[in-house]
N, C-alpha and C. Protein backbone atom coordinates (compact mmCIF):
# COMPACT_ATOMS: atom_id res chain seq x y z
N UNK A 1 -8.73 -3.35 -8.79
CA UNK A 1 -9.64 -3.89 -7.80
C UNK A 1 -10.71 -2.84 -7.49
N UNK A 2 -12.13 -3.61 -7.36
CA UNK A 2 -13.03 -2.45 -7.26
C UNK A 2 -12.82 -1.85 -5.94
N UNK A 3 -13.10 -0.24 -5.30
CA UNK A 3 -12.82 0.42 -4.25
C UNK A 3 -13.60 -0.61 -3.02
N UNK A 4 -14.08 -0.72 -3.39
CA UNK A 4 -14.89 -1.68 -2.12
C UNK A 4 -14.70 -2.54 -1.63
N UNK A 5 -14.31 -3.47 -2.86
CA UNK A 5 -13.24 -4.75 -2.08
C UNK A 5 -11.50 -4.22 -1.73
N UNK A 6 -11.19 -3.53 -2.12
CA UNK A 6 -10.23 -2.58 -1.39
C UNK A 6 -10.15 -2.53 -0.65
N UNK A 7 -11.14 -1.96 -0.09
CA UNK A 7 -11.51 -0.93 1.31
C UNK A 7 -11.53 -1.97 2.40
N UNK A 8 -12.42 -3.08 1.96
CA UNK A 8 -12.63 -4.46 2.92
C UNK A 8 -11.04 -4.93 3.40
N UNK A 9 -10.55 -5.40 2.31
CA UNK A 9 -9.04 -5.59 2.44
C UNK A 9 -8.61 -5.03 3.64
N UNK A 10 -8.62 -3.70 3.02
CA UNK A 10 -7.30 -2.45 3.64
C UNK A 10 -7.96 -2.64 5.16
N UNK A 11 -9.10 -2.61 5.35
CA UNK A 11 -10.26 -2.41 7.19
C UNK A 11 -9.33 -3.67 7.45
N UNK A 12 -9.16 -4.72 6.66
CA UNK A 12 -8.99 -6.14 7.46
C UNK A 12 -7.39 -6.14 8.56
N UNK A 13 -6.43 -5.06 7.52
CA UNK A 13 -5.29 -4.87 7.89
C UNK A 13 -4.92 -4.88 9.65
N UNK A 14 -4.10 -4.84 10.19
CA UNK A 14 -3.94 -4.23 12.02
C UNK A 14 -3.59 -3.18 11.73
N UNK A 15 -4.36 -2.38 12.85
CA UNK A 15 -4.18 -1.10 12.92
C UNK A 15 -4.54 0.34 12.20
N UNK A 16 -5.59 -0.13 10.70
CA UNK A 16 -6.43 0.61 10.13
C UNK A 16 -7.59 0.69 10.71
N UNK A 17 -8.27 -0.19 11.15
CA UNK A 17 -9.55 0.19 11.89
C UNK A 17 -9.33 1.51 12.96
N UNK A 18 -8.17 1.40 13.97
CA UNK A 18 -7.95 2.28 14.65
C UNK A 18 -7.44 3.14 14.38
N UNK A 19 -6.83 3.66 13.37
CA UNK A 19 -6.11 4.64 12.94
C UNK A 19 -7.65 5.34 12.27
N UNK A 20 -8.16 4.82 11.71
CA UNK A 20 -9.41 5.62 10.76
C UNK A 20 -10.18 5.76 12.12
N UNK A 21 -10.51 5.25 13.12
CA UNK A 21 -11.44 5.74 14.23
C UNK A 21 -10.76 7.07 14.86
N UNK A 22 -9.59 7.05 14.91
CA UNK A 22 -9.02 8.05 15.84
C UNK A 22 -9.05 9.33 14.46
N UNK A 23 -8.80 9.39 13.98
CA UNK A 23 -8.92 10.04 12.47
C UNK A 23 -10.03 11.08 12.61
N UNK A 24 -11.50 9.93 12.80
CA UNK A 24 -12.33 10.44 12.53
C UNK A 24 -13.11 10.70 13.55
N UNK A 25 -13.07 9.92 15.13
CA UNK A 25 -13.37 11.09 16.28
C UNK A 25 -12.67 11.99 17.17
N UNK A 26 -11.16 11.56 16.51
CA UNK A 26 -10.93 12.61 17.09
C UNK A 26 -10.44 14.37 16.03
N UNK A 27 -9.86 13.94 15.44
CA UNK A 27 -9.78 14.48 14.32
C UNK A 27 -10.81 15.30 13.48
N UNK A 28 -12.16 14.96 13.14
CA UNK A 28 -13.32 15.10 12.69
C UNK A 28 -13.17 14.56 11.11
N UNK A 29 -12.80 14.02 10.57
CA UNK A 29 -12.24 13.66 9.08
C UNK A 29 -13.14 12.61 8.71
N UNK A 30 -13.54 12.16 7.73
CA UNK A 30 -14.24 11.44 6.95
C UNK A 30 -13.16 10.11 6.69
N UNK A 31 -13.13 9.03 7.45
CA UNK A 31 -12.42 7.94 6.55
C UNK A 31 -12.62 7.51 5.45
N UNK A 32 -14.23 7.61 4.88
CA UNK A 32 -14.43 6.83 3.86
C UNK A 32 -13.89 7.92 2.45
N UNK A 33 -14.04 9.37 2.92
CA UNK A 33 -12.87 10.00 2.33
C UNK A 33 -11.41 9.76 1.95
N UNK A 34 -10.88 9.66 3.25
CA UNK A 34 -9.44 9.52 2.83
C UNK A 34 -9.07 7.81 2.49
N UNK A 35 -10.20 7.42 2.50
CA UNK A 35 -10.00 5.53 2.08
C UNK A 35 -9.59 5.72 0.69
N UNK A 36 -10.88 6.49 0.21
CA UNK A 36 -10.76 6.36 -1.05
C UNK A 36 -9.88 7.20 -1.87
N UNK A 37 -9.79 8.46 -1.02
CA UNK A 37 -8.12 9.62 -1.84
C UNK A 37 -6.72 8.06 -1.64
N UNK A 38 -6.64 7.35 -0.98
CA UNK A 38 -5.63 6.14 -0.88
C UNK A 38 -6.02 5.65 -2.25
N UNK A 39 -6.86 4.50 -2.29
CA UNK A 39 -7.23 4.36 -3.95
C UNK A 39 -6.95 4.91 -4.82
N UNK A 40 -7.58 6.07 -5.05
CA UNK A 40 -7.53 6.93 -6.19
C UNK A 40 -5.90 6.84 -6.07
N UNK A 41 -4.93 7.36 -4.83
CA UNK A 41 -3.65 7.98 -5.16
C UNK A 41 -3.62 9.41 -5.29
N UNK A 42 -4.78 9.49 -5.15
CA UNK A 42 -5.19 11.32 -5.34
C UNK A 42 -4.12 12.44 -4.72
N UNK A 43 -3.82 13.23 -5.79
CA UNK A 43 -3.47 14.56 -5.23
C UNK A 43 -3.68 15.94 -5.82
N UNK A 44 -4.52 15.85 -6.97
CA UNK A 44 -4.96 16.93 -7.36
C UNK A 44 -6.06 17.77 -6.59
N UNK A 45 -5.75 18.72 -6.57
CA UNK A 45 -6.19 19.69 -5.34
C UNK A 45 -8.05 19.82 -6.19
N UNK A 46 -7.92 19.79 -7.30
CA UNK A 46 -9.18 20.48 -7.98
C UNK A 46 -10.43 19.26 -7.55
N UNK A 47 -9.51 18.10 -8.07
CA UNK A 47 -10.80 16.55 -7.92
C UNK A 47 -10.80 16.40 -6.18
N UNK A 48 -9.76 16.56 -4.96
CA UNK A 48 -10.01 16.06 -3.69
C UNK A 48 -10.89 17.38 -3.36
N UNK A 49 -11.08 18.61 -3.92
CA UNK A 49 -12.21 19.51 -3.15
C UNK A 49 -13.76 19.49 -4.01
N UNK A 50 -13.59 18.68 -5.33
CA UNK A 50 -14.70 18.09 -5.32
C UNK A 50 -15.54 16.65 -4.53
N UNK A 51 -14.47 16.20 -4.70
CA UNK A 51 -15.10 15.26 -3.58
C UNK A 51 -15.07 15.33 -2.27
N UNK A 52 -14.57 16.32 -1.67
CA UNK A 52 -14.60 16.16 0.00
C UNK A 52 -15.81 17.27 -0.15
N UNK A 53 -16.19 17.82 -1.09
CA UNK A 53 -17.86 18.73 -1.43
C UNK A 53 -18.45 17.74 -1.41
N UNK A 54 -18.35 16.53 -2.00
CA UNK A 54 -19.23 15.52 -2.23
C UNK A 54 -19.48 14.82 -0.90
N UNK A 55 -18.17 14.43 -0.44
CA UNK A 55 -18.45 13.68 0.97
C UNK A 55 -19.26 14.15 2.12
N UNK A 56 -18.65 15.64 2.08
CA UNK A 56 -19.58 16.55 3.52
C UNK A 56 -20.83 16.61 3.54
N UNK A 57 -21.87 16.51 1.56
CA UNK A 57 -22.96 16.61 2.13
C UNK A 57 -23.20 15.03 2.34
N UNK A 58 -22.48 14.28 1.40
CA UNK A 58 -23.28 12.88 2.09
C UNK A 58 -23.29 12.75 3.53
N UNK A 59 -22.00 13.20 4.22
CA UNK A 59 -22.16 12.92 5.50
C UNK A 59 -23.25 13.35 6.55
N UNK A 60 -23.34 15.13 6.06
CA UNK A 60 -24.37 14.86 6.84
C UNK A 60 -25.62 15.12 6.37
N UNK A 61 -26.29 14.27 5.08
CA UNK A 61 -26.95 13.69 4.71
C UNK A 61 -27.51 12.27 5.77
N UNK A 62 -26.55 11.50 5.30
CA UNK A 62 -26.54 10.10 5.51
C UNK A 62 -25.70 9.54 6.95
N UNK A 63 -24.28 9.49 6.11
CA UNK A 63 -23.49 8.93 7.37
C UNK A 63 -23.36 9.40 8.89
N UNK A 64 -23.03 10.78 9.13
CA UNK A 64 -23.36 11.38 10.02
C UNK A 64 -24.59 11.20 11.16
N UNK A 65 -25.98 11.31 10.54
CA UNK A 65 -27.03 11.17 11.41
C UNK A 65 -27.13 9.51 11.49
N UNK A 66 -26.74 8.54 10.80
CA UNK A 66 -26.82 6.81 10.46
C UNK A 66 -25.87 6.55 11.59
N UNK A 67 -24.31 6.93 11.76
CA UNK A 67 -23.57 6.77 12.94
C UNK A 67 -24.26 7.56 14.51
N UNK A 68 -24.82 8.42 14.64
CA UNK A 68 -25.23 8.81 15.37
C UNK A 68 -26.26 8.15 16.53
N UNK A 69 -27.34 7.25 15.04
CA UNK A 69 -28.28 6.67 15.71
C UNK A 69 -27.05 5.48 16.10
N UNK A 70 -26.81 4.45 15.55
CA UNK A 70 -25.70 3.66 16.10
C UNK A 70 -25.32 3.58 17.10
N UNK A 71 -24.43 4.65 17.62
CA UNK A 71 -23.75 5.15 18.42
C UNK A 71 -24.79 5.33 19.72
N UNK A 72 -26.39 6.32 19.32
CA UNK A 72 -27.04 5.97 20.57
C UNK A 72 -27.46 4.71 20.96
N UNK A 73 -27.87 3.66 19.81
CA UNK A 73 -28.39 2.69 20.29
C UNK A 73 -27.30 1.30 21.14
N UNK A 74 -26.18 1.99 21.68
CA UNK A 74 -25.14 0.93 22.31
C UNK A 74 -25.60 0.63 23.57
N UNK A 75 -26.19 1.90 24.37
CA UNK A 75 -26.25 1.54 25.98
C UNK A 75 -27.40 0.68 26.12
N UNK A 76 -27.53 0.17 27.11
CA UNK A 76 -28.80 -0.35 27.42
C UNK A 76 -29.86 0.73 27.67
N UNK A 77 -30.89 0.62 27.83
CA UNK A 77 -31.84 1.57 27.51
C UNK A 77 -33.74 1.00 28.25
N UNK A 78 -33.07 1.42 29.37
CA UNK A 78 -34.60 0.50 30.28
C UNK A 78 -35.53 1.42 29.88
N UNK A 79 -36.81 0.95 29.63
CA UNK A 79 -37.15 -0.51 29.44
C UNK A 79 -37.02 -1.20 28.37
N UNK A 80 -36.57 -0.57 27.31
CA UNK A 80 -36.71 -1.17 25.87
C UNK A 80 -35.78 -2.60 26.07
N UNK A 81 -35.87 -3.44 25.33
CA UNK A 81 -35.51 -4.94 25.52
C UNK A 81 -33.78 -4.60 24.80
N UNK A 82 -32.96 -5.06 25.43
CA UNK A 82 -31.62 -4.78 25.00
C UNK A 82 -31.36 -5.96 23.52
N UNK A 83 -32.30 -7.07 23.59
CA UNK A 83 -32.04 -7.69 22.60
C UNK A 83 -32.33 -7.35 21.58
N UNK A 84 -33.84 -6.46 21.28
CA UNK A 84 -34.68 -6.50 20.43
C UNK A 84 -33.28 -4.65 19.96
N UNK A 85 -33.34 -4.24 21.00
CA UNK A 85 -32.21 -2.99 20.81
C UNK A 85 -30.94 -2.80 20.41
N UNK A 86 -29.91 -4.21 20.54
CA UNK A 86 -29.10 -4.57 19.68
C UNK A 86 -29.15 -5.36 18.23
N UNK A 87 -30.29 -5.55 18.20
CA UNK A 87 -30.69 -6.31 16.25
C UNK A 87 -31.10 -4.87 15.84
N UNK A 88 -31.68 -4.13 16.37
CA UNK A 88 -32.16 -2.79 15.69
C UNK A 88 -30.94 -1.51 15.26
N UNK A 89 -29.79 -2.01 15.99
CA UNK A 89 -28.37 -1.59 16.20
C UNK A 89 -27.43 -2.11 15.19
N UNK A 90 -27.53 -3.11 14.73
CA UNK A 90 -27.02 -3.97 14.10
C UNK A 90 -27.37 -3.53 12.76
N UNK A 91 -28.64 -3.80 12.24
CA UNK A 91 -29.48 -2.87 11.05
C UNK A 91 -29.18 -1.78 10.78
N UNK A 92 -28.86 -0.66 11.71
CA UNK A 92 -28.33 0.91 11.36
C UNK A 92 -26.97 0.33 11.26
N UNK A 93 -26.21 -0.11 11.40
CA UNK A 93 -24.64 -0.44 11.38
C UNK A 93 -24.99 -1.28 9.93
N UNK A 94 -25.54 -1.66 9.44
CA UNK A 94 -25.47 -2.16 8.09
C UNK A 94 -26.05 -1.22 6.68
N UNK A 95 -27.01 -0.83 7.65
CA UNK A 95 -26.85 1.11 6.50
C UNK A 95 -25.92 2.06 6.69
N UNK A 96 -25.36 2.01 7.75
CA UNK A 96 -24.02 2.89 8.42
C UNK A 96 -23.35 2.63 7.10
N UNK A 97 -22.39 0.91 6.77
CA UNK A 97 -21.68 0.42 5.95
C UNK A 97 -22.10 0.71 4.14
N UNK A 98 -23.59 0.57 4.36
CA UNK A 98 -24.11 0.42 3.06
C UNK A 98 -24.23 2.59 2.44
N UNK A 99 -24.22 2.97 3.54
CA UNK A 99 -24.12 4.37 2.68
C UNK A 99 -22.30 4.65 3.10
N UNK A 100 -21.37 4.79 3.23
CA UNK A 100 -20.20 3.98 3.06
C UNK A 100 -19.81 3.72 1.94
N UNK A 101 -20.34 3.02 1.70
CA UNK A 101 -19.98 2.17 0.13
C UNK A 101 -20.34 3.16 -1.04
N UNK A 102 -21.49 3.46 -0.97
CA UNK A 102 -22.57 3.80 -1.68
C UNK A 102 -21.50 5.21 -1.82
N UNK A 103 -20.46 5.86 -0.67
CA UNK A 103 -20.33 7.12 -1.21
C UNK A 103 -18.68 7.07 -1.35
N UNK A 104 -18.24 6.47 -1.18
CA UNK A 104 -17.14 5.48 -1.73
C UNK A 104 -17.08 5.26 -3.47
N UNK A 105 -18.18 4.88 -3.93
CA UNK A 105 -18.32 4.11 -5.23
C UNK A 105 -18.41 5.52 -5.78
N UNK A 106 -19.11 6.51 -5.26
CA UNK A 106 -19.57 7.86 -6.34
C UNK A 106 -18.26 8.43 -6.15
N UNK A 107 -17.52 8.65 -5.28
CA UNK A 107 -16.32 9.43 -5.27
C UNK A 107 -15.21 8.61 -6.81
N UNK A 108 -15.27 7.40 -6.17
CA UNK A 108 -14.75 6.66 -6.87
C UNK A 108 -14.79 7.08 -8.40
N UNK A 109 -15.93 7.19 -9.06
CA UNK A 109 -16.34 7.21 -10.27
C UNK A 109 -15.99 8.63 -11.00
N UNK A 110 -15.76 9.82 -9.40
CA UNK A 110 -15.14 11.31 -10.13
C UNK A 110 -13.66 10.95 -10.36
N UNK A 111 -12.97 10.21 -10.11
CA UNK A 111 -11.14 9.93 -10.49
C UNK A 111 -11.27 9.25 -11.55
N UNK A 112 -10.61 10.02 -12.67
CA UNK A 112 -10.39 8.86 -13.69
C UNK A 112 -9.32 8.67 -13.45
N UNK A 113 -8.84 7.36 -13.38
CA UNK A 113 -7.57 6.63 -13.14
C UNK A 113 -7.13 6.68 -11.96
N UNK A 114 -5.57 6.69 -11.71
CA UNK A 114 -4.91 6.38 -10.56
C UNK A 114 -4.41 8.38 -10.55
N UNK A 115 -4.34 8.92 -9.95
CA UNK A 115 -3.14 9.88 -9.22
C UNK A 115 -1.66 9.61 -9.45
N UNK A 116 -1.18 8.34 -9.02
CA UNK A 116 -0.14 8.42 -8.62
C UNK A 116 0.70 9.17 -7.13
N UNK A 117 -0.45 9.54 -6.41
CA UNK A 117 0.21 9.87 -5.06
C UNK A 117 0.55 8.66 -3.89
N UNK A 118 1.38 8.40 -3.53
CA UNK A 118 1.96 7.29 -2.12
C UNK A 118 0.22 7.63 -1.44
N UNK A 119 0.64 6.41 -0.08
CA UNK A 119 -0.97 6.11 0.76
C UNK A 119 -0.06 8.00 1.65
N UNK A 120 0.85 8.16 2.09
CA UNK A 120 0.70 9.51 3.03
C UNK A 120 0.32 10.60 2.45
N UNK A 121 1.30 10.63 1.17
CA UNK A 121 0.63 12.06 0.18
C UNK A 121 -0.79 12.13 -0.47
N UNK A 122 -1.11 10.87 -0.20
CA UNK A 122 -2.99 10.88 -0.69
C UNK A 122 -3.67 11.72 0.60
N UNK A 123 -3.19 10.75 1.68
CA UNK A 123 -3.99 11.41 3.16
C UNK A 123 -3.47 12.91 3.31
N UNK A 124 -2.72 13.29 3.33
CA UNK A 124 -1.91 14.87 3.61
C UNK A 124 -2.99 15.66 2.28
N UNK A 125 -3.10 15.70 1.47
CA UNK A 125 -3.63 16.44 0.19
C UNK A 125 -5.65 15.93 0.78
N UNK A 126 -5.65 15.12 1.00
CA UNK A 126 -7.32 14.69 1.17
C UNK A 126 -7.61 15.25 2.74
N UNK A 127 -6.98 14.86 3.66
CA UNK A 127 -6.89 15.61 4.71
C UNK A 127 -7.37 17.47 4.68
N UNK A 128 -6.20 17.78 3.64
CA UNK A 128 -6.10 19.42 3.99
C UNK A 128 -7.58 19.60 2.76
N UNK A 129 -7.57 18.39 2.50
CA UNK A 129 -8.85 19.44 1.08
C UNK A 129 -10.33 18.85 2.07
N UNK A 130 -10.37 18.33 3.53
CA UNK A 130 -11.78 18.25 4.12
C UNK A 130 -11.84 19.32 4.67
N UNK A 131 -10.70 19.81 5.18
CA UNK A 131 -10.88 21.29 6.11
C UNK A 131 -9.29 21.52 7.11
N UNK A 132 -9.43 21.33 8.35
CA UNK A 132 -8.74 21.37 9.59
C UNK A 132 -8.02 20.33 9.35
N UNK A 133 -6.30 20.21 8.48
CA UNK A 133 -5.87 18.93 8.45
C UNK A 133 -5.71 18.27 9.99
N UNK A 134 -5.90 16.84 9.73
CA UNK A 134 -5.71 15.89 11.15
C UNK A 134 -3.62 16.25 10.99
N UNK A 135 -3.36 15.94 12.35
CA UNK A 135 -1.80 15.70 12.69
C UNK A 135 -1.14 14.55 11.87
N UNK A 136 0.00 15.20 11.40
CA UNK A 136 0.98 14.82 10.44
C UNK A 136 0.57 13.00 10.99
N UNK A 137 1.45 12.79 12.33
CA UNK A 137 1.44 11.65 12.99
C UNK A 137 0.39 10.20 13.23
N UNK A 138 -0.98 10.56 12.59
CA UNK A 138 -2.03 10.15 12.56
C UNK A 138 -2.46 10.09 11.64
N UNK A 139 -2.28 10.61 10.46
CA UNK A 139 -1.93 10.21 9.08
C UNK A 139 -1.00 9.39 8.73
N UNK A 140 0.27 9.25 9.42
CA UNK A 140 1.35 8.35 8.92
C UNK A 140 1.30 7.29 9.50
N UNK A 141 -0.38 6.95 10.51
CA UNK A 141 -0.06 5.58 11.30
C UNK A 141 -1.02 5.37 10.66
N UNK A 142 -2.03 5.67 9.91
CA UNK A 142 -2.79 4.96 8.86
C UNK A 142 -1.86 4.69 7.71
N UNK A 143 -1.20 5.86 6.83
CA UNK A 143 -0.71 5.19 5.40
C UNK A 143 0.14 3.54 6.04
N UNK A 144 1.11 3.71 7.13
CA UNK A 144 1.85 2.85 7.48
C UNK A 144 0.71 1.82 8.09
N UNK A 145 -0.28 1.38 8.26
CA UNK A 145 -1.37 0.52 8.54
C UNK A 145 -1.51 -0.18 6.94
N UNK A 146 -2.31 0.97 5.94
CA UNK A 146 -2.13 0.08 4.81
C UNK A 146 -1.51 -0.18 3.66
N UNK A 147 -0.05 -0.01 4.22
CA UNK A 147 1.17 -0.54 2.99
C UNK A 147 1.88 -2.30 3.65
């Protein structure tokens, strides 16, 4: 299955949306990282520190400053028109998704094949290869989200 319709899947699951939010504000971790070390199955140390090289600059390339604007454009914001300010909100949340994908698919394309690592030993190995691993416990309520 291509990573993307994967990924859609796996988001659709209970309790992955929140497990990857808490992941990634509180934690600081890249979900669309460890989405895709799940896919892959990844645990080779050599390919997850090429791609979490890959992810950091996309992030803050792209995703990083794309969630940011997002994120400011939630409150209301007098005088600007809250309607015209939530369609303009909506639009960055669809490049938010679309660079997402976009860095999803390139990671994707450095794994040849599967790993063979379980969804926890993907996150534990992708985790420690972004930097500051997130807590054991918050990793195991995502793998256990999408099995």
């Amino acid at each position: 299955m291509a990573i993307w319709d994967w990924v859609l899947e796996a988001y659709a699951q209970p309790g992955v949306p929140e497990a990857c939010l808490t992941l990634q504000d509180a934690y600081g971790q890249n979900t669309s990282f460890l989405l895709w070390a799940v896919h892959a199955e990844a645990r080779d140390t050599a390919l997850l520190a090429r791609a979490a090289q890959a992810a950091r600059a996309w992030e803050a390339t792209a995703l990083g400053p794309l969630r940011a604007v997002r994120r400011a454009l939630k409150p209301s914001l007098p005088p600007f028109d809250d309607g015209a300010r939530e369609a303009l909100r909506e639009e960055v949340k669809g490049l938010e998704l679309a660079s997402e994908r976009f860095l999803m698919e390139t990671l994707d394309r450095l794994a040849e094949g599967r790993g063979g690592a379980h969804a926890l030993e993907a996150l534990e190995a992708a985790s420690r290869a972004w930097g500051t691993p997130a807590p054991a416990d918050a990793l195991a309520a995502l793998a256990a989200a999408l099995t």
